[in-house]
Protein backbone atom coordinates (compact mmCIF):
# COMPACT_ATOMS: atom_id res chain seq x y z
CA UNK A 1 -26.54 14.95 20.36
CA UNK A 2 -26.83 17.89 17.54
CA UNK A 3 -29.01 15.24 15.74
CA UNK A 4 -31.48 15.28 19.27
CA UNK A 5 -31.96 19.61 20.21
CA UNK A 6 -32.46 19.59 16.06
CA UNK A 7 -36.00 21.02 16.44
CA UNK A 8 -38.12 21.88 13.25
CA UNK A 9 -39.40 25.39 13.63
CA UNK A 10 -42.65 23.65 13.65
CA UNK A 11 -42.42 21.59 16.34
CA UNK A 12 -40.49 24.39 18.24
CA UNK A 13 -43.46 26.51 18.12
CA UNK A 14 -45.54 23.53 19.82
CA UNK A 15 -43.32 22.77 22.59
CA UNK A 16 -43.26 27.08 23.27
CA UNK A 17 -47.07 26.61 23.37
CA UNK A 18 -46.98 23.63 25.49
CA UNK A 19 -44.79 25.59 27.76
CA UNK A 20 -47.04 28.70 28.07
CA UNK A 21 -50.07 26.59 28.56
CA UNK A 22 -48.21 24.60 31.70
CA UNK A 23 -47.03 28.17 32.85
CA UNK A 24 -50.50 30.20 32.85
CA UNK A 25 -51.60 26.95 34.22
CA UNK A 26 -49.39 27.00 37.43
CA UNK A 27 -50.06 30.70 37.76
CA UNK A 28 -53.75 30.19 37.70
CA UNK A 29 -53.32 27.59 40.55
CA UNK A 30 -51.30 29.70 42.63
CA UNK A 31 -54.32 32.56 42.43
CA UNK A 32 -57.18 29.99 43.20
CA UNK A 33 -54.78 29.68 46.37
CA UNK A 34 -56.34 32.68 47.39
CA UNK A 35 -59.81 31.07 47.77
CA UNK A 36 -60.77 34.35 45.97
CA UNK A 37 -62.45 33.91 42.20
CA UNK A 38 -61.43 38.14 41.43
CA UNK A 39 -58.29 37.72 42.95
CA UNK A 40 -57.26 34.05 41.21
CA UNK A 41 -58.13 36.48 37.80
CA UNK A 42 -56.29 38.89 38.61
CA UNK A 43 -53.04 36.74 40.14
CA UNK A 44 -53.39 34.89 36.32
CA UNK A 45 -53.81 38.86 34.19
CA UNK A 46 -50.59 39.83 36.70
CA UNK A 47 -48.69 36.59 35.94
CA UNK A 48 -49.59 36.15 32.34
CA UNK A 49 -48.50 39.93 31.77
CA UNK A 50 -44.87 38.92 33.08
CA UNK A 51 -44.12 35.58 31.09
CA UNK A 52 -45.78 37.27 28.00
CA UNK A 53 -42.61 39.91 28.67
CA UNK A 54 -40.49 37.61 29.07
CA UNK A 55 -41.14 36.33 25.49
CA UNK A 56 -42.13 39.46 24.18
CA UNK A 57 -39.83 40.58 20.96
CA UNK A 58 -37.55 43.18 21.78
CA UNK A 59 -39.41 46.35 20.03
CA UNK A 60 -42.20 45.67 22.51
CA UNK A 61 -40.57 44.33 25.49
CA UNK A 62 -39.94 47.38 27.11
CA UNK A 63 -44.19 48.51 27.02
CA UNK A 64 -45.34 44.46 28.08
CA UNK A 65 -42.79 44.85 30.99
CA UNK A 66 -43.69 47.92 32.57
CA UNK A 67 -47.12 46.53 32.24
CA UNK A 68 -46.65 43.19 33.62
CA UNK A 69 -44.90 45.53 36.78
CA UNK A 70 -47.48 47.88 37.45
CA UNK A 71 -50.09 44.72 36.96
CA UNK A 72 -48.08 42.78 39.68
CA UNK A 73 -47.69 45.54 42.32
CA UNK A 74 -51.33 46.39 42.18
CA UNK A 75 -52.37 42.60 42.69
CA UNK A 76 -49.96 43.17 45.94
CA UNK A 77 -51.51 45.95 46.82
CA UNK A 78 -55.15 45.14 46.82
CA UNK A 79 -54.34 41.47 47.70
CA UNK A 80 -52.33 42.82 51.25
CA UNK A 81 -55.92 45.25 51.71
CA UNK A 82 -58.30 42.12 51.31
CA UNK A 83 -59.28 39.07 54.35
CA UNK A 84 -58.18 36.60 52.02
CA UNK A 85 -54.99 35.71 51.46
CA UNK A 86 -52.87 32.44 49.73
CA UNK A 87 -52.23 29.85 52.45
CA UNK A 88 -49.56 28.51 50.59
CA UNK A 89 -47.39 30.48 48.01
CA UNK A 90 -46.99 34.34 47.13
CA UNK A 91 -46.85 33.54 43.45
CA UNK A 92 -43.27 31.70 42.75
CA UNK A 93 -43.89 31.44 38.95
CA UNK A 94 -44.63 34.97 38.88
CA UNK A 95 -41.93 35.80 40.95
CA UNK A 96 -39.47 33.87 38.76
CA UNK A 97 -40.58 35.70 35.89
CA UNK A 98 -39.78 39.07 37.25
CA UNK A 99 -36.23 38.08 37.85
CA UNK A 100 -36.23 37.17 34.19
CA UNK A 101 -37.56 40.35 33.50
CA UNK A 102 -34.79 41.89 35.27
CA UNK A 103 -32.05 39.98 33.91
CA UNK A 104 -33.52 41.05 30.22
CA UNK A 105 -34.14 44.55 30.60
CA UNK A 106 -30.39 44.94 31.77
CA UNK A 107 -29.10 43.19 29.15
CA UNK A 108 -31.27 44.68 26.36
CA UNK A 109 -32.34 48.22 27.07
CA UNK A 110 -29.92 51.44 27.50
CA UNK A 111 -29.34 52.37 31.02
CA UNK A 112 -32.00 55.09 30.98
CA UNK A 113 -34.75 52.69 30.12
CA UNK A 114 -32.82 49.48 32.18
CA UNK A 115 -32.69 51.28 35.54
CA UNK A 116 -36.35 51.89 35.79
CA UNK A 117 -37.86 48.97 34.48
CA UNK A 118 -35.03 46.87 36.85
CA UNK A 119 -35.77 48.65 39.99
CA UNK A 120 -39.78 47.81 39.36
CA UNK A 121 -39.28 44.92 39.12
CA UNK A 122 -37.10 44.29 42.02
CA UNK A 123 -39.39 46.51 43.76
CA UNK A 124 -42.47 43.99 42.52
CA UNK A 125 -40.63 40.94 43.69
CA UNK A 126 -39.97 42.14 47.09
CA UNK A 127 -42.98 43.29 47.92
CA UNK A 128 -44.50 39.78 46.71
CA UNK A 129 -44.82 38.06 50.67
CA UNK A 130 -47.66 40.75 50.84
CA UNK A 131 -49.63 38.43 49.19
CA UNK A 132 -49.23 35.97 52.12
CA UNK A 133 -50.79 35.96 55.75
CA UNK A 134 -49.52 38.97 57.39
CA UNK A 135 -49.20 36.37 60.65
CA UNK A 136 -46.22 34.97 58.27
CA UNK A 137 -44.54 38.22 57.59
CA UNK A 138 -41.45 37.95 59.84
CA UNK A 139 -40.69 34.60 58.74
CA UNK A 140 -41.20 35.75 54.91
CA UNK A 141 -38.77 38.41 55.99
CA UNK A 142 -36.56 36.66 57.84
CA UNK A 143 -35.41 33.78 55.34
CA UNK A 144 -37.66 34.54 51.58
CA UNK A 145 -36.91 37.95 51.30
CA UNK A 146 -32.96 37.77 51.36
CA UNK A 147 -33.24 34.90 48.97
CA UNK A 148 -35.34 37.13 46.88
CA UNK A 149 -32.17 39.75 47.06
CA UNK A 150 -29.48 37.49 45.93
CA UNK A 151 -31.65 36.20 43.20
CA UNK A 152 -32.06 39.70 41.65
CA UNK A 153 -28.67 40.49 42.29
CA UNK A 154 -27.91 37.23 40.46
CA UNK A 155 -30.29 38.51 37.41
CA UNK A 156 -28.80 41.04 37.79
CA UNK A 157 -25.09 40.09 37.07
CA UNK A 158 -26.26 37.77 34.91
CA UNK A 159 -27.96 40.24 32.55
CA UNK A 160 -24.72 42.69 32.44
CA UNK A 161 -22.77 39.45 31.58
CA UNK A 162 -24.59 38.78 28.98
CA UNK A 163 -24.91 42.40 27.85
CA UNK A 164 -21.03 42.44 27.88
CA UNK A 165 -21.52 39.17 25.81
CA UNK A 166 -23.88 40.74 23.07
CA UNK A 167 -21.15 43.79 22.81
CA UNK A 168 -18.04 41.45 22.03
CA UNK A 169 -20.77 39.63 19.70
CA UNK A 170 -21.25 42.69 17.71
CA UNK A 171 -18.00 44.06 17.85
CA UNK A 172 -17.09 40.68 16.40
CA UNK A 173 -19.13 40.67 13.69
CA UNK A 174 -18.66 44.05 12.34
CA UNK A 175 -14.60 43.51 12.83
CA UNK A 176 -15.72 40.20 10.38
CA UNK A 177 -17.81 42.91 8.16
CA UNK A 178 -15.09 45.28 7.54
CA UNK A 179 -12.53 42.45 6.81
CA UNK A 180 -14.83 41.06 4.12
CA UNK A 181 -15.34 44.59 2.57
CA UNK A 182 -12.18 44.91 2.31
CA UNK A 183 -10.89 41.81 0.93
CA UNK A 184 -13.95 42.21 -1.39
CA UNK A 185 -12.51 45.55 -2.42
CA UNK A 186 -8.85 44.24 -2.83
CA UNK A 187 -10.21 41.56 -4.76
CA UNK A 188 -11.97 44.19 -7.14
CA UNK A 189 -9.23 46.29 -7.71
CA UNK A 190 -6.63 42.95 -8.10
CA UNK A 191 -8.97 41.73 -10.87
CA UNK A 192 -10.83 43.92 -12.09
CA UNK A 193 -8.51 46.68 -12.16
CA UNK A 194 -5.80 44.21 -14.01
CA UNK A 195 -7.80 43.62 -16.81
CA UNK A 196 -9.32 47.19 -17.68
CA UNK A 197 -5.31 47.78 -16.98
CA UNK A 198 -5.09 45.32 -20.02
CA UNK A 199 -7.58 47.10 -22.12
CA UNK A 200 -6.21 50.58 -21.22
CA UNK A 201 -2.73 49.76 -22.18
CA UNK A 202 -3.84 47.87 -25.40
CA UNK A 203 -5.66 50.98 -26.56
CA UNK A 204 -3.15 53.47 -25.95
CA UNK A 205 -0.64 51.45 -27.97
CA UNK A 206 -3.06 51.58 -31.16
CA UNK A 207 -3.10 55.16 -30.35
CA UNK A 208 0.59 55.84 -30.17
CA UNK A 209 1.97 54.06 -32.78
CA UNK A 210 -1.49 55.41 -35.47
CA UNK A 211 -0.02 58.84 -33.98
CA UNK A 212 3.39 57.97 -35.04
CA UNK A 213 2.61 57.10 -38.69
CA UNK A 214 2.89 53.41 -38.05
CA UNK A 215 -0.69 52.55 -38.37
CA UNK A 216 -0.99 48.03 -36.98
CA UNK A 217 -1.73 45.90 -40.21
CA UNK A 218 -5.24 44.44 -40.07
CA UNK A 219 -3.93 41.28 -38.93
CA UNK A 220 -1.73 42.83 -35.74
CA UNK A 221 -4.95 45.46 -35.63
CA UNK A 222 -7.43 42.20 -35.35
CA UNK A 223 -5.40 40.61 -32.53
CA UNK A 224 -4.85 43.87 -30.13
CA UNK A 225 -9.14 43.77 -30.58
CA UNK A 226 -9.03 40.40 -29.71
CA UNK A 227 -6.82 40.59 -27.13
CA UNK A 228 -9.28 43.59 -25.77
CA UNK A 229 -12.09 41.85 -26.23
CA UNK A 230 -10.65 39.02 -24.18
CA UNK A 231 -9.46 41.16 -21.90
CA UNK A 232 -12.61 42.58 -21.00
CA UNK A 233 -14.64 39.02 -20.84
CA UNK A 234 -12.31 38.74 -18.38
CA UNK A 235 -13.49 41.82 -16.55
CA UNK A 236 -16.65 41.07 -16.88
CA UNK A 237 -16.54 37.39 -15.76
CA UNK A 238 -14.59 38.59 -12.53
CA UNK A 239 -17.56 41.40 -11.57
CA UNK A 240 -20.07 38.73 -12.13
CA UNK A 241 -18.69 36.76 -9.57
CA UNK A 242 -18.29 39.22 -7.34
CA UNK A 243 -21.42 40.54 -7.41
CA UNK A 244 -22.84 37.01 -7.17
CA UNK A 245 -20.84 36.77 -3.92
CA UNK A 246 -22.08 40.33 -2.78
CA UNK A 247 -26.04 39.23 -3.54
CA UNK A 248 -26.16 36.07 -1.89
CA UNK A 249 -22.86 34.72 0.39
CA UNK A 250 -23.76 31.13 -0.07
CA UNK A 251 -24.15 31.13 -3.43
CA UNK A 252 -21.67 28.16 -4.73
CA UNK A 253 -20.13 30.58 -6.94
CA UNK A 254 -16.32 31.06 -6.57
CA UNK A 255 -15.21 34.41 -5.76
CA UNK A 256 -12.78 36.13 -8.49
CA UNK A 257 -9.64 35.59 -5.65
CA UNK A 258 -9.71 31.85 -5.59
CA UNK A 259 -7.17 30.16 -7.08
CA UNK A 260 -3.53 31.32 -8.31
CA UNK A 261 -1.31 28.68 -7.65
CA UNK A 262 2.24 29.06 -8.88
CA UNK A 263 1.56 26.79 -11.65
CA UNK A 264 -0.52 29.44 -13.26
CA UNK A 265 2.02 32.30 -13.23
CA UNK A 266 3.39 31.42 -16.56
CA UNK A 267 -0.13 31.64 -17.77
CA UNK A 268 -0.40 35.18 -16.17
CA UNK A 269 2.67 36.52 -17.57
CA UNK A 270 1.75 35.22 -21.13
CA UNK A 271 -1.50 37.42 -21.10
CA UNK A 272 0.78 40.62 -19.59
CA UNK A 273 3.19 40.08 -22.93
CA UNK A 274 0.54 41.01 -25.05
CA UNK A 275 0.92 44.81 -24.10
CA UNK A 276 3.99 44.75 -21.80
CA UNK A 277 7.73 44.99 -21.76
CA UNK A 278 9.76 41.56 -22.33
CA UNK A 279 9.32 40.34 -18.77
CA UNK A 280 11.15 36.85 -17.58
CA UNK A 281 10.12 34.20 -14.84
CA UNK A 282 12.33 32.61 -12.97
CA UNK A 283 10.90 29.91 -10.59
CA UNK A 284 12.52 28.10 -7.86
CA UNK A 285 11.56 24.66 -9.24
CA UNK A 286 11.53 23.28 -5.18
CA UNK A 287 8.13 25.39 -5.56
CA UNK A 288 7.30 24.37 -8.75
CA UNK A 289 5.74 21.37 -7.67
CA UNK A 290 3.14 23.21 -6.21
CA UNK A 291 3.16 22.06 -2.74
CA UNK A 292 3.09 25.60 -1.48
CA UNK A 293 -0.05 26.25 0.93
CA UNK A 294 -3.20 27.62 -0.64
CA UNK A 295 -3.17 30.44 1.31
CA UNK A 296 0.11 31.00 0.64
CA UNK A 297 0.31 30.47 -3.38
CA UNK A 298 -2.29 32.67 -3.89
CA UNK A 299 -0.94 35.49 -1.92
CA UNK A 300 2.13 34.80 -4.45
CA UNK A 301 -0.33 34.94 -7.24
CA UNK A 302 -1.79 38.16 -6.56
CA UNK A 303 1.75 40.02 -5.92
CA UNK A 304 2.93 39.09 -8.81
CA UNK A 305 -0.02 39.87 -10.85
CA UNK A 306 -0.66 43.63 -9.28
CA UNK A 307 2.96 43.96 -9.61
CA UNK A 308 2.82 43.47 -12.90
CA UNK A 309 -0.68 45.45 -13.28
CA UNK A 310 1.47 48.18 -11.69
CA UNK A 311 4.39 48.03 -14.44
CA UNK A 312 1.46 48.69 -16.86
CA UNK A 313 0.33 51.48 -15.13
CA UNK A 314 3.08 53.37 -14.56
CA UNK A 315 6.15 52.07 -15.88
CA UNK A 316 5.32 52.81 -19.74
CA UNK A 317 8.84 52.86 -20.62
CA UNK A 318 10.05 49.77 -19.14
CA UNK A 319 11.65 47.76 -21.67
CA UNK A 320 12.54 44.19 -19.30
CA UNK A 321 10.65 42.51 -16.32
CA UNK A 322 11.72 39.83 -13.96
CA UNK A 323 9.98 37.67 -12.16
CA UNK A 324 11.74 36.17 -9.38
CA UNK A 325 10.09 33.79 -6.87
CA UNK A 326 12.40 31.47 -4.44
CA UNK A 327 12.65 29.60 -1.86
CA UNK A 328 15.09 31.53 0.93
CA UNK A 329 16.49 29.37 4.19
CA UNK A 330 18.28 30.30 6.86
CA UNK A 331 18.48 26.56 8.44
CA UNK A 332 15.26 26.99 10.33
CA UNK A 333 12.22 24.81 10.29
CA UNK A 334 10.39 27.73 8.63
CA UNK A 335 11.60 29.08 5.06
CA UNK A 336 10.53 31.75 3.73
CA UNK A 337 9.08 32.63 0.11
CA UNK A 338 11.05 35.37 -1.54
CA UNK A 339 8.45 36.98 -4.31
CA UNK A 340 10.51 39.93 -6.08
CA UNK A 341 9.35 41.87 -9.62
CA UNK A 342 11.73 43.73 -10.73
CA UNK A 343 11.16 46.33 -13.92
CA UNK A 344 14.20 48.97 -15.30
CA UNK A 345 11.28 52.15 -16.15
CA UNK A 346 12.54 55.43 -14.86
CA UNK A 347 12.18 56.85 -11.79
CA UNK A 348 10.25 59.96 -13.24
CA UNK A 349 7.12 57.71 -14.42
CA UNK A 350 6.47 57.51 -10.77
CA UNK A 351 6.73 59.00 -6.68
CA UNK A 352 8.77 57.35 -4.64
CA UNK A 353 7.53 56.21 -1.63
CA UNK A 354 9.04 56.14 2.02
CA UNK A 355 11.98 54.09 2.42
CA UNK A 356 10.47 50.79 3.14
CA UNK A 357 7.14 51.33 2.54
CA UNK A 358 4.83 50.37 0.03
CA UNK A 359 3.01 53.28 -1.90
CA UNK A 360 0.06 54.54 -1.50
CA UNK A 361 -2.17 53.41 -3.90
CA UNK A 362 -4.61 51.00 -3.11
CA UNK A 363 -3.13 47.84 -4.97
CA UNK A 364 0.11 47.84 -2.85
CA UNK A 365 -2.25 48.64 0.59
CA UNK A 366 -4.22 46.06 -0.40
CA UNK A 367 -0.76 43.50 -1.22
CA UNK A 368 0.76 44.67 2.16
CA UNK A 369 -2.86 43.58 3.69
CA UNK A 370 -2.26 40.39 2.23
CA UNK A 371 1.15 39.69 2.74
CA UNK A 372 0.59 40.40 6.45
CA UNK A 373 -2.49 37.70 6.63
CA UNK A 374 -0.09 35.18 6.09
CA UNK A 375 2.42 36.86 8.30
CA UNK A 376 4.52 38.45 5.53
CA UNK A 377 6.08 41.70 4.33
CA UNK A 378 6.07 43.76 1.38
CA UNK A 379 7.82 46.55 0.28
CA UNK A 380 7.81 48.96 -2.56
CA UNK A 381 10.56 51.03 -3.99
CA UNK A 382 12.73 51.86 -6.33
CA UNK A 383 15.81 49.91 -7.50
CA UNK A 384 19.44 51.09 -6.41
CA UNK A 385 20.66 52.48 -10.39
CA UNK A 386 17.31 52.62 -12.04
CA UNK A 387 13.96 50.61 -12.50
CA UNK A 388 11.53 49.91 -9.38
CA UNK A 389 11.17 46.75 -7.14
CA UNK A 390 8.43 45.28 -5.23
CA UNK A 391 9.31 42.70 -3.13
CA UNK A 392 7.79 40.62 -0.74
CA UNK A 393 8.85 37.91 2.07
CA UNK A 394 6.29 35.24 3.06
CA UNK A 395 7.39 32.35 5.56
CA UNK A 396 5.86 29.05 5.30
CA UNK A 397 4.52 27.62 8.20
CA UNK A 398 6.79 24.68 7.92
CA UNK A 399 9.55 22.57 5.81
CA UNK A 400 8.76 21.80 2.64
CA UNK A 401 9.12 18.33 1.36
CA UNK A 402 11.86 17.30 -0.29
CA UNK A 403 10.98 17.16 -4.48
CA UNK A 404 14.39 14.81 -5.20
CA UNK A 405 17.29 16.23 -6.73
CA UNK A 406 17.06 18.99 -8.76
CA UNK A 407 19.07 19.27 -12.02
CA UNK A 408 20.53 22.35 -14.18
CA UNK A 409 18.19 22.33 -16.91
CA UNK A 410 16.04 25.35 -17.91
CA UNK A 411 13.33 25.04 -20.08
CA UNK A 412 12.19 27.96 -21.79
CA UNK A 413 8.76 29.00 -23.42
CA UNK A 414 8.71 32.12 -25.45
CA UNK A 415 5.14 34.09 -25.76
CA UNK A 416 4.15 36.77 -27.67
CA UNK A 417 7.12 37.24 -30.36
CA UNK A 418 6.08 40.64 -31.24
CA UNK A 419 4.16 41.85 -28.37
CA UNK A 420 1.53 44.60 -28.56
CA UNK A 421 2.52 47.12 -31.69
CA UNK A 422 5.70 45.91 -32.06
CA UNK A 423 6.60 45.96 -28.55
CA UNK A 424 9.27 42.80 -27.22
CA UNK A 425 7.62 39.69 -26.42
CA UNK A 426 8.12 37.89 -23.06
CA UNK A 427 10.91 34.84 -21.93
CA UNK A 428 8.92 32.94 -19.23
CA UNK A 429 11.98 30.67 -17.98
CA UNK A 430 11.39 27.94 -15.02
CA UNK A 431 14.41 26.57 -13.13
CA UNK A 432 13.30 22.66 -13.79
C-alpha cells in the first residue's frame, strides 16, 4: 500500500495539473449555465481565484483569498442584477472551494487576519443562491442554505482542529529540538571535556614536579607528550563527529556517545591511570558478560567516565579510586544496577552540594539527565569520614539471564606502574 500513494514529485506535479485542469473545467461549465458569454468569464475569473487560494503557498494565501472573495461576491452581485440567470447550479465547485478557504484561513492565519477572511467567505457562500432564479429563492433558502451553514461550521471546526493539530506538532518538535541540544551538549562536555581534562592534568603534573626540582627524564617526559598528544586526537576525533552530526543528521557518522559497554571500562580506567590516583574496578562478573541493555551500559559508561573526569578535576589530592559496579536485587523481576565511584580527596578541594543532590556543574546535570532517561538516580556527595562519592541506581527493565555459576577467582591487570610523574598506577580488578 506505501509502495502504491509512493508518487515521484514528478508525476505528483502532473496529477495536481490534471486536477486543476478538470476543476477550471467544471467551473467554466457551471458559468456557461448562465447562457451568458461575460458572465460564464467571469463565474471561471471568480472560481479560478478561489481554487488558486486554495493551493496558494502560505506567504500569499492570505492576498489570493481575499481576492478570490471579493471576485465571488461581485459575480453575485451583478449576476442577481442581470435577466439571466443559471438554470441549474449556483456554482457548487466554487462554493466548495470557499469552505476550503475557510477551513485554511482558520487554521493558518492569526485570529486578526482569520476572522475577516472567514466571515467573507461565509458571507460569499451564502449569498451564492443569488446566482439562481429568484422564482427558486425560498426553496434555496429553505433546504441549500442551512446545508451551506453546517458545512462552514464544519470547516470551520475542522480548521481549529487542525490548527490545534499544527500547535501540538510544533510543540513536539521543538520539545524533540531542545532534547537533542542537550544531549548534544552533554555529549560535548562527557567527551570532549574528559580528554582536554586529560591534557590539563598531564600538563600540570610536568609543571609541578619541574617546580619541585624533579624535572621527568626524557623517556617519562616523551610518554606524558605522548600521552597528550593522544589525548587530544582523542578530542579532536570526538568534535569531528559531533560536528559531522550537527552539519548533516543523516550523515552515517556515529556520534561521540555511542558505544560504552561495560566491557570497555577497563579500557577507560587504563587511559585515567596515566595522570590519576591508583583507582580499582571491581565488576560484578553477572554483568560482565555484557548482556546489559544498550541503553543501559552506556549510561554506566558515561558515569563512570565523568566521575572519573571529575576526580581529575577536582580531587588533585586523591591518592585511591574505586570503581564499583553491581548487580543489586531485592527478589523482584527488576534489579537494579548499582554504579558507585568512590575517591578519598579532601573535602576542601571541593563544595558540597545539597544532601542528595548532585552538584551543580554541568557534568553531574547532565549524568542526573541521563540516569533519569533510563529511569535512574544519581547522587553526588561526599563520603561519611573523608573522600567524595557519586553514586548512581539504574533498574533494568527485566531479569537478567542466568551466566552459570560464578566462581571466586579474581583476575587482576595492573596499568600504568608509575603513573603520570611518579604518581601510583591503577589495579583494574574484575570479579570473574
Amino acid at each position: 500500500m506505501n509502495e502504491f500513494f509512493h508518487v515521484p514529485t514528478g508525476g505528483r506535479r502532473v496529477a495536481a495539473l490534471c486536477a486543476a485542469v478538470l476543476l477550471l473545467a467544471g467551473v467554466a461549465a457551471e458559468g456557461t449555465n448562465t447562457g451568458s458569454v461575460p458572465m460564464a468569464a467571469a463565474w471561471t475569473v471568480s472560481g479560478f481565484l478561489v481554487l488558486a487560494a486554495v493551493a496558494a503557498r502560505p506567504d500569499r494565501f492570505a492576498a489570493t483569498a481575499a481576492s478570490g472573495v471579493v471576485a465571488s461576491c461581485l459575480v453575485t452581485l451583478v449576476n442577481a442584477r442581470m435577466s439571466t440567470h443559471a438554470e441549474t447550479t449556483f456554482g457548487i465547485i466554487e462554493s466548495a472551494a470557499l469552505l476550503l478557504v475557510m477551513a485554511r484561513a482558520v487554521r493558518q492565519l492569526r485570529p486578526r487576519g482569520a476572522v475577516p477572511l472567514a466571515g467573507g467567505a461565509f458571507a460569499a457562500l451564502s449569498a451564492q443562491f443569488l446566482r439562481c432564479d429568484p422564482a427558486e429563492y425560498p426553496d434555496l433558502v429553505s433546504y441549500v442554505v442551512p446545508v451551506l451553514w453546517f458545512a462552514a461550521a464544519l470547516a470551520t471546526v475542522l480548521g481549529l482542529y487542525l490548527r490545534l493539530l499544527d500547535r501540538y506538532r510544533k510543540r513536539e518538535r521543538t520539545a524533540e529540538i531542545q532534547e537533542q541540544r542537550l544531549e548534544y551538549a552533554r555529549d560535548l562536555h562527557d567527551f570532549v571535556g574528559h580528554h582536554v581534562t586529560a591534557i590539563i592534568a598531564q600538563t600540570r603534573a610536568v609543571r609541578y614536579t619541574t617546580a619541585a626540582g624533579r624535572p621527568p627524564s626524557p623517556g617519562e617526559l616523551d610518554d606524558m607528550l605522548a600521552a597528550i598528544e593522544d589525548a587530544g586526537s582523542q578530542a579532536m576525533r570526538s568534535m569531528r563527529s559531533m560536528v559531522t552530526v550537527l552539519r548533516d543528521p543523516r550523515s552515517p557518522g556515529d556520534r561521540p556517545g555511542t558505544g560504552g559497554m561495560l566491557t570497555e571500562l577497563r579500557d577507560l580506567i587504563e587511559r585515567f591511570s596515566a595522570s590519576g590516583p591508583k583507582t580499582t574496578l571491581a565488576l560484578d562478573p553477572r554483568l560482565a558478560g555484557g548482556d546489559l541493555p544498550p541503553g543501559t551500559a552506556t549510561t554506566v559508561h558515561q558515569i563512570v567516565r565523568e566521575a572519573l573526569t571529575n576526580v581529575r578535576k577536582h580531587a588533585g589530592r586523591a591518592t585511591a579510586v574505586t570503581v564499583d559496579v553491581r548487580l543489586e536485587e531485592d527478589g523482584s523481576e527488576r534489579p537494579t544496577v548499582l554504579v558507585a565511584v568512590t575517591d578519598d580527596g579532601p573535602d576542601a578541594d571541593r563544595s558540597t552540594p545539597p544532601t542528595g543532590t548532585p552538584g551543580t556543574g554541568f557534568g553531574l546535570t547532565g549524568l542526573s539527565e541521563r540516569a533519569a532517561m533510563v529511569g535512574g538516580t544519581l547522587t553526588a556527595g561526599p563520603r561519611a569520614g573523608v573522600g567524595w562519592i557519586v553514586e548512581a541506581r539504574i533498574p533494568l527493565p527485566g531479569p537478567l539471564p542466568d551466566p552459570g555459576p560464578a566462581g571466586d577467582d579474581r583476575a587482576a591487570v595492573t596499568a600504568g606502574a608509575e603513573g603520570c610523574a611518579g604518581m601510583p598506577g591503577t589495579t583494574v580488578t574484575l570479579d570473574t
